[in-house]
PDB file of N, CA and C in Angstrom:
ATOM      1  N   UNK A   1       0.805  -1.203   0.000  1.00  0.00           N
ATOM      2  CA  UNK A   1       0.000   0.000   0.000  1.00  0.00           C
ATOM      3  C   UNK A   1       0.850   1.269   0.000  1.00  0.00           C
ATOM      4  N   UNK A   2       2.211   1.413   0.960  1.00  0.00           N
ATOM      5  CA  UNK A   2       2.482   2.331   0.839  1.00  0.00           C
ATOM      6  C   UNK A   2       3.895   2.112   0.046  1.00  0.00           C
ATOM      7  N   UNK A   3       4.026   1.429  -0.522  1.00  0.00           N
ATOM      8  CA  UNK A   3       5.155   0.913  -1.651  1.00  0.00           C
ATOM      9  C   UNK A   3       5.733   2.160  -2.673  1.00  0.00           C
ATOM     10  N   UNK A   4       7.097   3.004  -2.074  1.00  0.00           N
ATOM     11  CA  UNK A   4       7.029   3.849  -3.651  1.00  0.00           C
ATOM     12  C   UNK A   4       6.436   5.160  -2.430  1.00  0.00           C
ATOM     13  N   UNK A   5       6.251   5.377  -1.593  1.00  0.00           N
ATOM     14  CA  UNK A   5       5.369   6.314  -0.942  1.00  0.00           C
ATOM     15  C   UNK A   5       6.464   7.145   0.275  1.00  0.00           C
ATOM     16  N   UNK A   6       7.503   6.574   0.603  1.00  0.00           N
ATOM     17  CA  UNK A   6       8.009   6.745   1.990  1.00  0.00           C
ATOM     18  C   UNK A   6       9.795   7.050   1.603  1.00  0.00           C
ATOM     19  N   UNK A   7      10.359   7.679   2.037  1.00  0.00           N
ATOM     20  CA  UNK A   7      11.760   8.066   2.030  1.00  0.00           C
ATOM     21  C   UNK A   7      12.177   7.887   3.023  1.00  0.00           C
ATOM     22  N   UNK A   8      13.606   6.671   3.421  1.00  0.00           N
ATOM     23  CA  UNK A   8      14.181   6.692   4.356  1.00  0.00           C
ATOM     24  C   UNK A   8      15.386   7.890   4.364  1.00  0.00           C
ATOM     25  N   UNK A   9      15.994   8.289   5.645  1.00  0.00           N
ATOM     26  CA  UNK A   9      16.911   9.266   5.688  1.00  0.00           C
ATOM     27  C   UNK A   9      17.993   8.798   6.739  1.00  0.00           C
ATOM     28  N   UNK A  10      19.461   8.707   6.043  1.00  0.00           N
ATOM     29  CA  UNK A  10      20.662   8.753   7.118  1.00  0.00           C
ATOM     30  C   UNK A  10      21.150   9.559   6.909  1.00  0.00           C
ATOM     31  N   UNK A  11      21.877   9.868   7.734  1.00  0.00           N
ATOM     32  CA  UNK A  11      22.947  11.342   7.823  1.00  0.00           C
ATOM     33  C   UNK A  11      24.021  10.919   7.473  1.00  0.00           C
ATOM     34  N   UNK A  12      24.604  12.127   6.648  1.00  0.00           N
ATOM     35  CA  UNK A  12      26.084  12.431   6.461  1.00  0.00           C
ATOM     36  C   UNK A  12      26.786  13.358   6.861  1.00  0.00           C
ATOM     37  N   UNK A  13      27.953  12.909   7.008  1.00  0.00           N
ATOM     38  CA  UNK A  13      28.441  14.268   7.925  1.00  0.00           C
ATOM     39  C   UNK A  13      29.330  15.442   7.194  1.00  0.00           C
ATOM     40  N   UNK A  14      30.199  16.023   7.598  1.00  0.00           N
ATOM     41  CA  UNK A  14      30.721  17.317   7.007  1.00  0.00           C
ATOM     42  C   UNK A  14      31.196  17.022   6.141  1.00  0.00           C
ATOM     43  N   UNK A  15      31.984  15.836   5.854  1.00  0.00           N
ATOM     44  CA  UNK A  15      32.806  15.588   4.113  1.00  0.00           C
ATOM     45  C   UNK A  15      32.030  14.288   3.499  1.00  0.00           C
ATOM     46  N   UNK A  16      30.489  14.675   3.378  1.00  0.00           N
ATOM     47  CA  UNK A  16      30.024  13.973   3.108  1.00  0.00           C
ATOM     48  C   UNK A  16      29.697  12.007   2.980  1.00  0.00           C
ATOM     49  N   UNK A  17      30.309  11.435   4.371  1.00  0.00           N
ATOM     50  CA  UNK A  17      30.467  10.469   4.515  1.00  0.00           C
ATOM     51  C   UNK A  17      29.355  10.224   5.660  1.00  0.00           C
ATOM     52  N   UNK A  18      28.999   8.819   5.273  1.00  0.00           N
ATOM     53  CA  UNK A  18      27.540   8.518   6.681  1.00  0.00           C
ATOM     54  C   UNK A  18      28.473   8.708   8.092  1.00  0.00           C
ATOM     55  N   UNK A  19      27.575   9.657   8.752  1.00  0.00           N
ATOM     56  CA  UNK A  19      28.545   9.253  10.248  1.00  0.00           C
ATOM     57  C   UNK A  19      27.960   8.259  10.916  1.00  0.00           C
ATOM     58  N   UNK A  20      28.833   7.686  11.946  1.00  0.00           N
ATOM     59  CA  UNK A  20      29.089   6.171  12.506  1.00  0.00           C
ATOM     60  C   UNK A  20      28.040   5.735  13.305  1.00  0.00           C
ATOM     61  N   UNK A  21      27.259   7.128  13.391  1.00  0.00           N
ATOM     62  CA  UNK A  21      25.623   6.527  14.570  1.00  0.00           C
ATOM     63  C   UNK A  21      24.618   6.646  13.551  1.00  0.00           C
ATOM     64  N   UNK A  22      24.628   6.987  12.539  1.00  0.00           N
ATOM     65  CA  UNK A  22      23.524   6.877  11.375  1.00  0.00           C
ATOM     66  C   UNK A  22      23.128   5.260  11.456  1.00  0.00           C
ATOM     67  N   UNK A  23      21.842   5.533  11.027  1.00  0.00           N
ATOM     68  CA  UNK A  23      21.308   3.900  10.748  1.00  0.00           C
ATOM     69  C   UNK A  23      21.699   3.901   9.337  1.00  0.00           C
ATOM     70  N   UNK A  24      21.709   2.613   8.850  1.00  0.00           N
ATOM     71  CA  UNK A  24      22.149   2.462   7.329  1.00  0.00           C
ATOM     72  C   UNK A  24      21.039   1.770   6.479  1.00  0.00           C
ATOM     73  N   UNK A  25      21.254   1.813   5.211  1.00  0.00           N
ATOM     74  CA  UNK A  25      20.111   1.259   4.621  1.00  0.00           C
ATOM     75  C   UNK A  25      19.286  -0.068   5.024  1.00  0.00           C
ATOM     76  N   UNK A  26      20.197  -0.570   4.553  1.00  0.00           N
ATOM     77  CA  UNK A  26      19.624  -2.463   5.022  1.00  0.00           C
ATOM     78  C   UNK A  26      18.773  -2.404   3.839  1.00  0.00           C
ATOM     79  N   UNK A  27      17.435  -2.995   4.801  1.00  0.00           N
ATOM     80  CA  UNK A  27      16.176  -3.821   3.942  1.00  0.00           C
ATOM     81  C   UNK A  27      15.472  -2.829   3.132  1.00  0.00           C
ATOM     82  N   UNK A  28      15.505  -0.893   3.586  1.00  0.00           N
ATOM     83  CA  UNK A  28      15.026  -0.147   2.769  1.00  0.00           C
ATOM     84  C   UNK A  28      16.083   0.403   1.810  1.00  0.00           C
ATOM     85  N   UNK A  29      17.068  -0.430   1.464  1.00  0.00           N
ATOM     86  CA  UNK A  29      17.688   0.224   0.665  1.00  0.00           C
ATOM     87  C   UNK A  29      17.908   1.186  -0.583  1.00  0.00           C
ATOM     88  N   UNK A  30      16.548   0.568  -1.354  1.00  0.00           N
ATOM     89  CA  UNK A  30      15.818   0.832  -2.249  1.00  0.00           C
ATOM     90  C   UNK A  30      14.500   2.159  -2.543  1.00  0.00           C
ATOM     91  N   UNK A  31      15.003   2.653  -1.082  1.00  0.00           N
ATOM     92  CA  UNK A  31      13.925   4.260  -0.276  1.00  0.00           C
ATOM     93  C   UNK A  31      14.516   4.713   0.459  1.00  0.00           C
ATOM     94  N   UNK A  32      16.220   4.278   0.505  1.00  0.00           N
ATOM     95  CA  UNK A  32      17.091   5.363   1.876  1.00  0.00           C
ATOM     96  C   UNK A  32      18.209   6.599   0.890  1.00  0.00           C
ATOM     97  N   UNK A  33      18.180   7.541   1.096  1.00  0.00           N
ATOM     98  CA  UNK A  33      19.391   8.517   0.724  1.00  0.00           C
ATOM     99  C   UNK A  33      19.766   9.065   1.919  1.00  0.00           C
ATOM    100  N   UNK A  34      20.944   9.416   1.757  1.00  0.00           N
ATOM    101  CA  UNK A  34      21.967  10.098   2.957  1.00  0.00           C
ATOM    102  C   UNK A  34      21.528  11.810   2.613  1.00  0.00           C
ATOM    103  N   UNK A  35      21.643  12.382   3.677  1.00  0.00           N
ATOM    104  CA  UNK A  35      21.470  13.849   3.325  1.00  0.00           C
ATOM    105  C   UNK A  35      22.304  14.429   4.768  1.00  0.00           C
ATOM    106  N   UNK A  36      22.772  15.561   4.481  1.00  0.00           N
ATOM    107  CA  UNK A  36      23.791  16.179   5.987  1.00  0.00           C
ATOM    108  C   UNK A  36      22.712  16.506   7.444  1.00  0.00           C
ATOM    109  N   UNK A  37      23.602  15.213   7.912  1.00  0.00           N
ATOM    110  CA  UNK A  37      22.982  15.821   9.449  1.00  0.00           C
ATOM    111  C   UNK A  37      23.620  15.726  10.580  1.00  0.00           C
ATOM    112  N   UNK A  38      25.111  16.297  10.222  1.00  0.00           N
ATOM    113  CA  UNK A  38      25.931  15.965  11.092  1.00  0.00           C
ATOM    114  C   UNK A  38      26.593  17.817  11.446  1.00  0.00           C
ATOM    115  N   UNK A  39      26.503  18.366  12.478  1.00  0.00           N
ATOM    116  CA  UNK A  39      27.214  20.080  12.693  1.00  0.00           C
ATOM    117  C   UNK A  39      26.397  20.636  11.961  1.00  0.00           C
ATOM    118  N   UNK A  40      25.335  20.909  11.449  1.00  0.00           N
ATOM    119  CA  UNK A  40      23.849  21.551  10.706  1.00  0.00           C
ATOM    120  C   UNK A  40      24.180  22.619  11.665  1.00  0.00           C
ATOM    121  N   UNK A  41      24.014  23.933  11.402  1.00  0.00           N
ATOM    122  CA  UNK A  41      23.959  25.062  11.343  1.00  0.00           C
ATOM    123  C   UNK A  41      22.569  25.845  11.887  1.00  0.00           C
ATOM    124  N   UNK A  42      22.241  25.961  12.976  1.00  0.00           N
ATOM    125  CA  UNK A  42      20.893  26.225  13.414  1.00  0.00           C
ATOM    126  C   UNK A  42      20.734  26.864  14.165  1.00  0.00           C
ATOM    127  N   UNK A  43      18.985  27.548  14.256  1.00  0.00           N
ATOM    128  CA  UNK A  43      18.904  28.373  15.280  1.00  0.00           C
ATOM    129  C   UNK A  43      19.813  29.661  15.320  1.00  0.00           C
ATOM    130  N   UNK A  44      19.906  30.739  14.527  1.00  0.00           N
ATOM    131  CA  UNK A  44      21.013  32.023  14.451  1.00  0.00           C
ATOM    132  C   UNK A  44      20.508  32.489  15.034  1.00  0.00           C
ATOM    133  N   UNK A  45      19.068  33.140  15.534  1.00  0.00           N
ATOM    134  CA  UNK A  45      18.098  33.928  15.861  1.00  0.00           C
ATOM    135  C   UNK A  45      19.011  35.035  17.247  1.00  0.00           C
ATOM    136  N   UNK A  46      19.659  34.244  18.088  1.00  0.00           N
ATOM    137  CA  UNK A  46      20.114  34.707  19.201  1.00  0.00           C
ATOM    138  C   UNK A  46      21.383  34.131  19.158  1.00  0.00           C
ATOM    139  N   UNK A  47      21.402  33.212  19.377  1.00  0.00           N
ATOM    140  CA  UNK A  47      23.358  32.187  18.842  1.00  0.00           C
ATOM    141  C   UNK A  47      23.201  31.382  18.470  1.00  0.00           C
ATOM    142  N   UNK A  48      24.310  31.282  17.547  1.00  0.00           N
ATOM    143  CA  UNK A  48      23.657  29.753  16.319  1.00  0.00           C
ATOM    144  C   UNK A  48      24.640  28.622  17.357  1.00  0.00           C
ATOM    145  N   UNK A  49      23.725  27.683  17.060  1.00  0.00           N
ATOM    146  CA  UNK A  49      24.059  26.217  17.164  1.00  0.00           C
ATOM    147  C   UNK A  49      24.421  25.374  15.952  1.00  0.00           C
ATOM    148  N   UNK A  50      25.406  24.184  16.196  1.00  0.00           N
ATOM    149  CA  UNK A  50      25.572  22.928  15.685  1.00  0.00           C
ATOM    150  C   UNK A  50      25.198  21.860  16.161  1.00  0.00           C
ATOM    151  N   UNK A  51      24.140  21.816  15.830  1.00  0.00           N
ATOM    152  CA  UNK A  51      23.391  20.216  16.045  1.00  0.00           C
ATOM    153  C   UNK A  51      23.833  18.926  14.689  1.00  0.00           C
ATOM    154  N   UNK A  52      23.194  17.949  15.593  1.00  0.00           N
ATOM    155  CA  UNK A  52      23.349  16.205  14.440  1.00  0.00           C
ATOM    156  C   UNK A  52      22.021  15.552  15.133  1.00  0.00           C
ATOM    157  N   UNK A  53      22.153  14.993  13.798  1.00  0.00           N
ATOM    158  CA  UNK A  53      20.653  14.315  14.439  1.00  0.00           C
ATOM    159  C   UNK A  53      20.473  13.444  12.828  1.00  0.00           C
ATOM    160  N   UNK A  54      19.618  12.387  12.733  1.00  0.00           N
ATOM    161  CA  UNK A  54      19.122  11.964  11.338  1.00  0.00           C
ATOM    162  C   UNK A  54      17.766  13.205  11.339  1.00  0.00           C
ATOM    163  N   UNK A  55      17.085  13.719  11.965  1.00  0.00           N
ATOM    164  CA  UNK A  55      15.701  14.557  12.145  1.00  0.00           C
ATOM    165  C   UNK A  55      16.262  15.907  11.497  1.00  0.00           C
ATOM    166  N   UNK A  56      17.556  16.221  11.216  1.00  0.00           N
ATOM    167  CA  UNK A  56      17.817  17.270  10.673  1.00  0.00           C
ATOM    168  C   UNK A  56      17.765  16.593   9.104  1.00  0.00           C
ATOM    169  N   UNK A  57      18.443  15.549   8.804  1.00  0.00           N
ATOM    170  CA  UNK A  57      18.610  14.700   7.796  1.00  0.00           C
ATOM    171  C   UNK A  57      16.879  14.600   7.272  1.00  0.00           C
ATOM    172  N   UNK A  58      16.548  14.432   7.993  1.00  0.00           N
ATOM    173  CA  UNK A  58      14.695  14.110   7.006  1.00  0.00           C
ATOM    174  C   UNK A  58      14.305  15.363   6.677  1.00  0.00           C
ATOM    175  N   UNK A  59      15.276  16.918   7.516  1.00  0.00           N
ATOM    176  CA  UNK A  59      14.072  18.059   7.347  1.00  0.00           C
ATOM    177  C   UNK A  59      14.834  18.683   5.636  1.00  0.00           C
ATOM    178  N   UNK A  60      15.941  18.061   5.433  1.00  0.00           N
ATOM    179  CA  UNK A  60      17.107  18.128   3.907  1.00  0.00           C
ATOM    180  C   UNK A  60      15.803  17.355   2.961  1.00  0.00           C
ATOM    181  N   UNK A  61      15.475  16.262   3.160  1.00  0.00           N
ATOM    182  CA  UNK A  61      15.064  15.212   2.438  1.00  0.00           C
ATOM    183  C   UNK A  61      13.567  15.912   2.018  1.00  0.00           C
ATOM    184  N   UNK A  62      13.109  16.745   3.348  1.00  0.00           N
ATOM    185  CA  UNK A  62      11.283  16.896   3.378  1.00  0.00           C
ATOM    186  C   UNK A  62      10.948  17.814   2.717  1.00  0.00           C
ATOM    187  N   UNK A  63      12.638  19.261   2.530  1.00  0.00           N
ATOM    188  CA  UNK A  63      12.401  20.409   1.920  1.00  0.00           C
ATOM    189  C   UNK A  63      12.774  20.530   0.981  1.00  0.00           C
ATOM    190  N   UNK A  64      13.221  19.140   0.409  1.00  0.00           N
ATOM    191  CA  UNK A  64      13.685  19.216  -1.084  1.00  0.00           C
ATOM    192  C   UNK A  64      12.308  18.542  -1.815  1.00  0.00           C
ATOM    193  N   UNK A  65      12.111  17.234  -0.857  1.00  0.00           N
ATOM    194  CA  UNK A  65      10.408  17.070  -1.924  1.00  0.00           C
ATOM    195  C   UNK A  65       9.538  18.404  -1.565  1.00  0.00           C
ATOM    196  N   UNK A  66       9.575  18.962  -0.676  1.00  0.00           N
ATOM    197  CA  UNK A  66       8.557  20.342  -0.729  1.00  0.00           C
ATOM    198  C   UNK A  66       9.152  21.299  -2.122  1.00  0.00           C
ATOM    199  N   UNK A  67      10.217  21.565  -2.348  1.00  0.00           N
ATOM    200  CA  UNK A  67      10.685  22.582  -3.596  1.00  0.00           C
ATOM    201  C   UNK A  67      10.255  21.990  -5.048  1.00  0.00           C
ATOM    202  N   UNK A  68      10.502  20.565  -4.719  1.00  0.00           N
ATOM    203  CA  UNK A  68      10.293  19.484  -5.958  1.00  0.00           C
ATOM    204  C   UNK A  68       9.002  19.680  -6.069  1.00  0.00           C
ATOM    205  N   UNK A  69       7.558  19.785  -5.397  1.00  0.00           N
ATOM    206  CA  UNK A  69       6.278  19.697  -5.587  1.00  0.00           C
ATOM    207  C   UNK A  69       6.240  21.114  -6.335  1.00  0.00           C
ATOM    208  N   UNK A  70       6.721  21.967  -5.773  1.00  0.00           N
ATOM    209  CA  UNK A  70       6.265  23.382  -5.677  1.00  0.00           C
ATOM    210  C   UNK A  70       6.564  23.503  -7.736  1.00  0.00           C
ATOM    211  N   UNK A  71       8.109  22.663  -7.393  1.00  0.00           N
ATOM    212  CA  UNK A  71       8.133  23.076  -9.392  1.00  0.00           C
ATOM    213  C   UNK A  71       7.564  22.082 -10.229  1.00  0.00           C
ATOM    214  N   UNK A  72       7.422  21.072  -9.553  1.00  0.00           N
ATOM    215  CA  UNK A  72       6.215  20.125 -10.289  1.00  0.00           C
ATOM    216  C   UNK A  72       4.848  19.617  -9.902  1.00  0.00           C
ATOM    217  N   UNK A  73       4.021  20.296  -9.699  1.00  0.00           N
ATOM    218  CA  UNK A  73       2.664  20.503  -8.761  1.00  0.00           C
ATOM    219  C   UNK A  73       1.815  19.446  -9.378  1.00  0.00           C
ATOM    220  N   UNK A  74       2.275  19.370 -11.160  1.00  0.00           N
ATOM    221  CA  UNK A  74       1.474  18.280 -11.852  1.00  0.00           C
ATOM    222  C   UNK A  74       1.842  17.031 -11.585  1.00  0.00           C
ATOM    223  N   UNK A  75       3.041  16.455 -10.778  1.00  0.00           N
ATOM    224  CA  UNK A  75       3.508  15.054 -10.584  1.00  0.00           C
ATOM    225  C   UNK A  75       3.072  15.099  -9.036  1.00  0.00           C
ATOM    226  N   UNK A  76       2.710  13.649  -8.809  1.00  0.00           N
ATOM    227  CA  UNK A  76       2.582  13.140  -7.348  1.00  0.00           C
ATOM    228  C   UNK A  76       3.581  12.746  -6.867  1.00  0.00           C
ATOM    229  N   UNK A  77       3.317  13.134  -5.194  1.00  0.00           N
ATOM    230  CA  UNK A  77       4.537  12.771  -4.580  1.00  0.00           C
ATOM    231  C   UNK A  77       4.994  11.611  -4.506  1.00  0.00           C
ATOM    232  N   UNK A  78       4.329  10.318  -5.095  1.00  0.00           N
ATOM    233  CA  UNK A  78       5.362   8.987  -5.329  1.00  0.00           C
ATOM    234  C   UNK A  78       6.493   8.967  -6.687  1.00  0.00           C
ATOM    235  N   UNK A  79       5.378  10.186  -7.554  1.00  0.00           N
ATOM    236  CA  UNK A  79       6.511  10.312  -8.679  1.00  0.00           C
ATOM    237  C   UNK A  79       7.725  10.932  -8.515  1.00  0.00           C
ATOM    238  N   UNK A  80       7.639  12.291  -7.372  1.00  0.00           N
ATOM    239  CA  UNK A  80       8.941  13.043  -6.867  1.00  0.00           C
ATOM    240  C   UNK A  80       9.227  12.449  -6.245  1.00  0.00           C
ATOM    241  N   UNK A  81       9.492  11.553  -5.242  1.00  0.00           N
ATOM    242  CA  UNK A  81       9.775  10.853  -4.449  1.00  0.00           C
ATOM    243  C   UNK A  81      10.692   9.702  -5.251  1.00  0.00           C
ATOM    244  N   UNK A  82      10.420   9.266  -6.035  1.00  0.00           N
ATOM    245  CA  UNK A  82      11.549   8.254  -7.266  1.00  0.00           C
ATOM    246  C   UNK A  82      12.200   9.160  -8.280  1.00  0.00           C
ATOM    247  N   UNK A  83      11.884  10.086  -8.631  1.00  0.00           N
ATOM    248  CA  UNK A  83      12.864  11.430  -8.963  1.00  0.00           C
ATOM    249  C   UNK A  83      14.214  11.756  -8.008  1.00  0.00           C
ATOM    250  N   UNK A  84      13.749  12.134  -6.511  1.00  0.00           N
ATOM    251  CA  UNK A  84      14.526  12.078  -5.375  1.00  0.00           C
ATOM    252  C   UNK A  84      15.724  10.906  -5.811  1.00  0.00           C
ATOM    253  N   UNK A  85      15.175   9.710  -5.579  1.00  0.00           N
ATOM    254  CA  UNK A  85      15.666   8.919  -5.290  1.00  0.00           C
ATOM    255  C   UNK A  85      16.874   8.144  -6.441  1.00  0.00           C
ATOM    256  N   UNK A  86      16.283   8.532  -7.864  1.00  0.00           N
ATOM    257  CA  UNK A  86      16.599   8.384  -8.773  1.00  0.00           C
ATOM    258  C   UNK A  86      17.844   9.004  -9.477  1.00  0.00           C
ATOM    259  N   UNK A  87      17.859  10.151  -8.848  1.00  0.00           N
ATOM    260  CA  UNK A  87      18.671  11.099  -9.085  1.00  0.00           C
ATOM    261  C   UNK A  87      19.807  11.477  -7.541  1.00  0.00           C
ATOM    262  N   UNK A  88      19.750  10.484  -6.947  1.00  0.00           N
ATOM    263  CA  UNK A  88      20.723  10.598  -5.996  1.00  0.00           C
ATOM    264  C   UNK A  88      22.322  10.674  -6.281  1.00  0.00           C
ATOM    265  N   UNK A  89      23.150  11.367  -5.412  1.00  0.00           N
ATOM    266  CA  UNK A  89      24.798  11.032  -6.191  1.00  0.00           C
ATOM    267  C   UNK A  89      24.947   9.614  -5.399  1.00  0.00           C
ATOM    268  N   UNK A  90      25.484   8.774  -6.530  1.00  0.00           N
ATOM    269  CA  UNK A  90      26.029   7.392  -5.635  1.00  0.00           C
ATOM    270  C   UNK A  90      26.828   7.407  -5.176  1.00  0.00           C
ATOM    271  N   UNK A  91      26.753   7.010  -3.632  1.00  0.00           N
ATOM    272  CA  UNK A  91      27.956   6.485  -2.325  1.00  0.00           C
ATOM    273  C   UNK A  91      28.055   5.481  -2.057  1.00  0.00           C
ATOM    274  N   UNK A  92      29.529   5.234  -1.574  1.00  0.00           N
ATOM    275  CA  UNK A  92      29.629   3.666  -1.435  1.00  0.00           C
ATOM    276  C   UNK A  92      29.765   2.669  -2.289  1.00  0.00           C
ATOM    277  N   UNK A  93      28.968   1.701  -2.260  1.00  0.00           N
ATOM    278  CA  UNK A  93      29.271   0.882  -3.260  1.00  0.00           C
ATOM    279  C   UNK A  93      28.686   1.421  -4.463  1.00  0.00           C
ATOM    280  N   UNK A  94      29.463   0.955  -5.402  1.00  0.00           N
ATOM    281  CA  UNK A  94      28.723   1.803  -6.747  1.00  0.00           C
ATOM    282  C   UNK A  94      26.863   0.689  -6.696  1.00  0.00           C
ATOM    283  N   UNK A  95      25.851   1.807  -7.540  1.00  0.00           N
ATOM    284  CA  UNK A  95      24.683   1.556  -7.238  1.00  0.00           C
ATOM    285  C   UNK A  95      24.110   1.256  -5.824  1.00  0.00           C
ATOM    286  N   UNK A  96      22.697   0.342  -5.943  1.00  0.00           N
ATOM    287  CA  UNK A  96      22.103   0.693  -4.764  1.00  0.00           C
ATOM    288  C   UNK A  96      22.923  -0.394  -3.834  1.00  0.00           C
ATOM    289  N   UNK A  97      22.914   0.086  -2.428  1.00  0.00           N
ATOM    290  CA  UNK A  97      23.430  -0.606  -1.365  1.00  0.00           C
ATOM    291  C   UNK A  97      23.702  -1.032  -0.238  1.00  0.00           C
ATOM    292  N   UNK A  98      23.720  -1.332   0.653  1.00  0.00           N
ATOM    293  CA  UNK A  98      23.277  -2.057   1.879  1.00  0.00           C
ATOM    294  C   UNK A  98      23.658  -0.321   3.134  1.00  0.00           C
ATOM    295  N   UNK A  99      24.670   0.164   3.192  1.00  0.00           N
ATOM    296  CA  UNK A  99      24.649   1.117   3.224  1.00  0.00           C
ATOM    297  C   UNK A  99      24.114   2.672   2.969  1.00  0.00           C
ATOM    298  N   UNK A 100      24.248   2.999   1.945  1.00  0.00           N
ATOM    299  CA  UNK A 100      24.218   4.216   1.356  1.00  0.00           C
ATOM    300  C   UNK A 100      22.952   4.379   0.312  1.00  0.00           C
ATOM    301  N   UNK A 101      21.874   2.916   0.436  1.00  0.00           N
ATOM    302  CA  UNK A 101      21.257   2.581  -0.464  1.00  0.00           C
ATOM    303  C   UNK A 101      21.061   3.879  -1.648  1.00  0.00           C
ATOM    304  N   UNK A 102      20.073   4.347  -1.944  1.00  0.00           N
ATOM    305  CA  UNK A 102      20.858   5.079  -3.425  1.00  0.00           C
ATOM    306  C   UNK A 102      21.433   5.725  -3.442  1.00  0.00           C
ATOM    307  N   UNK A 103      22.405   6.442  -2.488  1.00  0.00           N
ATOM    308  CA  UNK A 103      23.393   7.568  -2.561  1.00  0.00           C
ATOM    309  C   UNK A 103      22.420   8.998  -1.594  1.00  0.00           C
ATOM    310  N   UNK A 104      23.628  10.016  -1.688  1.00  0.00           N
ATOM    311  CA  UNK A 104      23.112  11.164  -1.126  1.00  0.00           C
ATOM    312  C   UNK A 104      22.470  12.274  -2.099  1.00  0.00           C
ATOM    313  N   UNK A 105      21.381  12.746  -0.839  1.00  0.00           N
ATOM    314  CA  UNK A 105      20.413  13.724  -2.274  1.00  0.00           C
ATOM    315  C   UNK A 105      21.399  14.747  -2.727  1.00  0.00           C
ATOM    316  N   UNK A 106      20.847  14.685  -4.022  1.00  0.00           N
ATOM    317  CA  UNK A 106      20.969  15.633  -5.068  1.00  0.00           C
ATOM    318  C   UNK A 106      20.297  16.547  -5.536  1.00  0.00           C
ATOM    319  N   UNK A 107      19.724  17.752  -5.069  1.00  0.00           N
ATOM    320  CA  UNK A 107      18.906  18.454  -5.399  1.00  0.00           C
ATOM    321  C   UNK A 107      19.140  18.928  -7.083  1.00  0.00           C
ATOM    322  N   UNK A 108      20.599  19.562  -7.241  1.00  0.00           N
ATOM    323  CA  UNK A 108      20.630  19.822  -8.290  1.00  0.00           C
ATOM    324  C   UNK A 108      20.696  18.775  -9.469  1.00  0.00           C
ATOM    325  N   UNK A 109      20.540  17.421  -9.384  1.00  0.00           N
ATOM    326  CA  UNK A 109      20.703  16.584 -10.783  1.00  0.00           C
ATOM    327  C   UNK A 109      19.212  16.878 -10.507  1.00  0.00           C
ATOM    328  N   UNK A 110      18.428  16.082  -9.264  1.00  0.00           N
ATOM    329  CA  UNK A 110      16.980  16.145  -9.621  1.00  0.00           C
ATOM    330  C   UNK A 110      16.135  17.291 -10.306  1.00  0.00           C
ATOM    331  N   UNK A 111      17.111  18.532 -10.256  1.00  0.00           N
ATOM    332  CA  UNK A 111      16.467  20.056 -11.006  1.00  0.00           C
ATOM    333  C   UNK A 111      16.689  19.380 -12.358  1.00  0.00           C
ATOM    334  N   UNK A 112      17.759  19.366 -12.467  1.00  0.00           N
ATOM    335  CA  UNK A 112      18.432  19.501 -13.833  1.00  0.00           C
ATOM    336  C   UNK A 112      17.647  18.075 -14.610  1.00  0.00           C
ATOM    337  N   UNK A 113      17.306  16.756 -14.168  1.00  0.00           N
ATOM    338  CA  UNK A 113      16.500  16.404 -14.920  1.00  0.00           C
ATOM    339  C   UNK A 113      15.108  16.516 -15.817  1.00  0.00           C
ATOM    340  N   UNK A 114      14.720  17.692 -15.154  1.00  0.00           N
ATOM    341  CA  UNK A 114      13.484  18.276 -15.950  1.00  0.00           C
ATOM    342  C   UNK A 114      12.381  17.225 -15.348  1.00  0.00           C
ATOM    343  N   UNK A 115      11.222  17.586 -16.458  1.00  0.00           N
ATOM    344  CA  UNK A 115       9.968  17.185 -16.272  1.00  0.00           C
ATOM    345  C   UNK A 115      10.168  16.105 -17.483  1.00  0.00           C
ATOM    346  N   UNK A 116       9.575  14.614 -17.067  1.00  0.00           N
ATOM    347  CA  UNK A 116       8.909  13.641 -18.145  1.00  0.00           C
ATOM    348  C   UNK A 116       8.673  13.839 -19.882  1.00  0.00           C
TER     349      UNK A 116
END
């Protein structure tokens, strides 16, 4: 039912490598990308902080399918959502993988692929 519907998220850290408390792909390998969530930059308002967390990692993942809807309003979010995923840079083992399953997001290939 919800097959094609759900994005897993691990963190990567400052030189773009999963850091060592990230969960890793495994069995969703095939719905996980890495996105930075390691020293994230937050909260300036009064003094900025460096936080880590994977929850910073999903809010990379949540505001890129939010930009992705916004420029493609005519595709559903299972279709941006395999766009996302599709268009990841590959880490790790080359293709998908027990780790890094499809690589870390790519906002800009997923721009740059256009519309269908």
């Amino acid at each position: 039912r919800y097959t094609g519907s759900i994005v897993v998220a691990g963190a990567t850290g400052y030189y773009g490598s999963l850091t060592n408390w990230s969960n890793r792909a495994g069995q969703v390998k095939a719905w996980y990308i890495a996105a930075p969530g390691e020293w994230v930059l937050t909260d300036c308002l009064a003094k900025c902080a460096l936080v880590s967390g994977t929850s910073f990692s999903t809010s990379y993942v949540a505001g890129g399918l939010a930009l992705m809807m916004e420029a493609w309003p005519q595709m559903s979010g299972r279709e941006l959502a395999a766009r996302m995923l599709d268009t990841a840079r590959d880490a790790g083992d080359a293709g998908v993988d027990e780790v890094y399953g499809r690589g870390a997001l790519d906002l800009g290939r997923a721009f740059a692929a256009g519309t269908d």
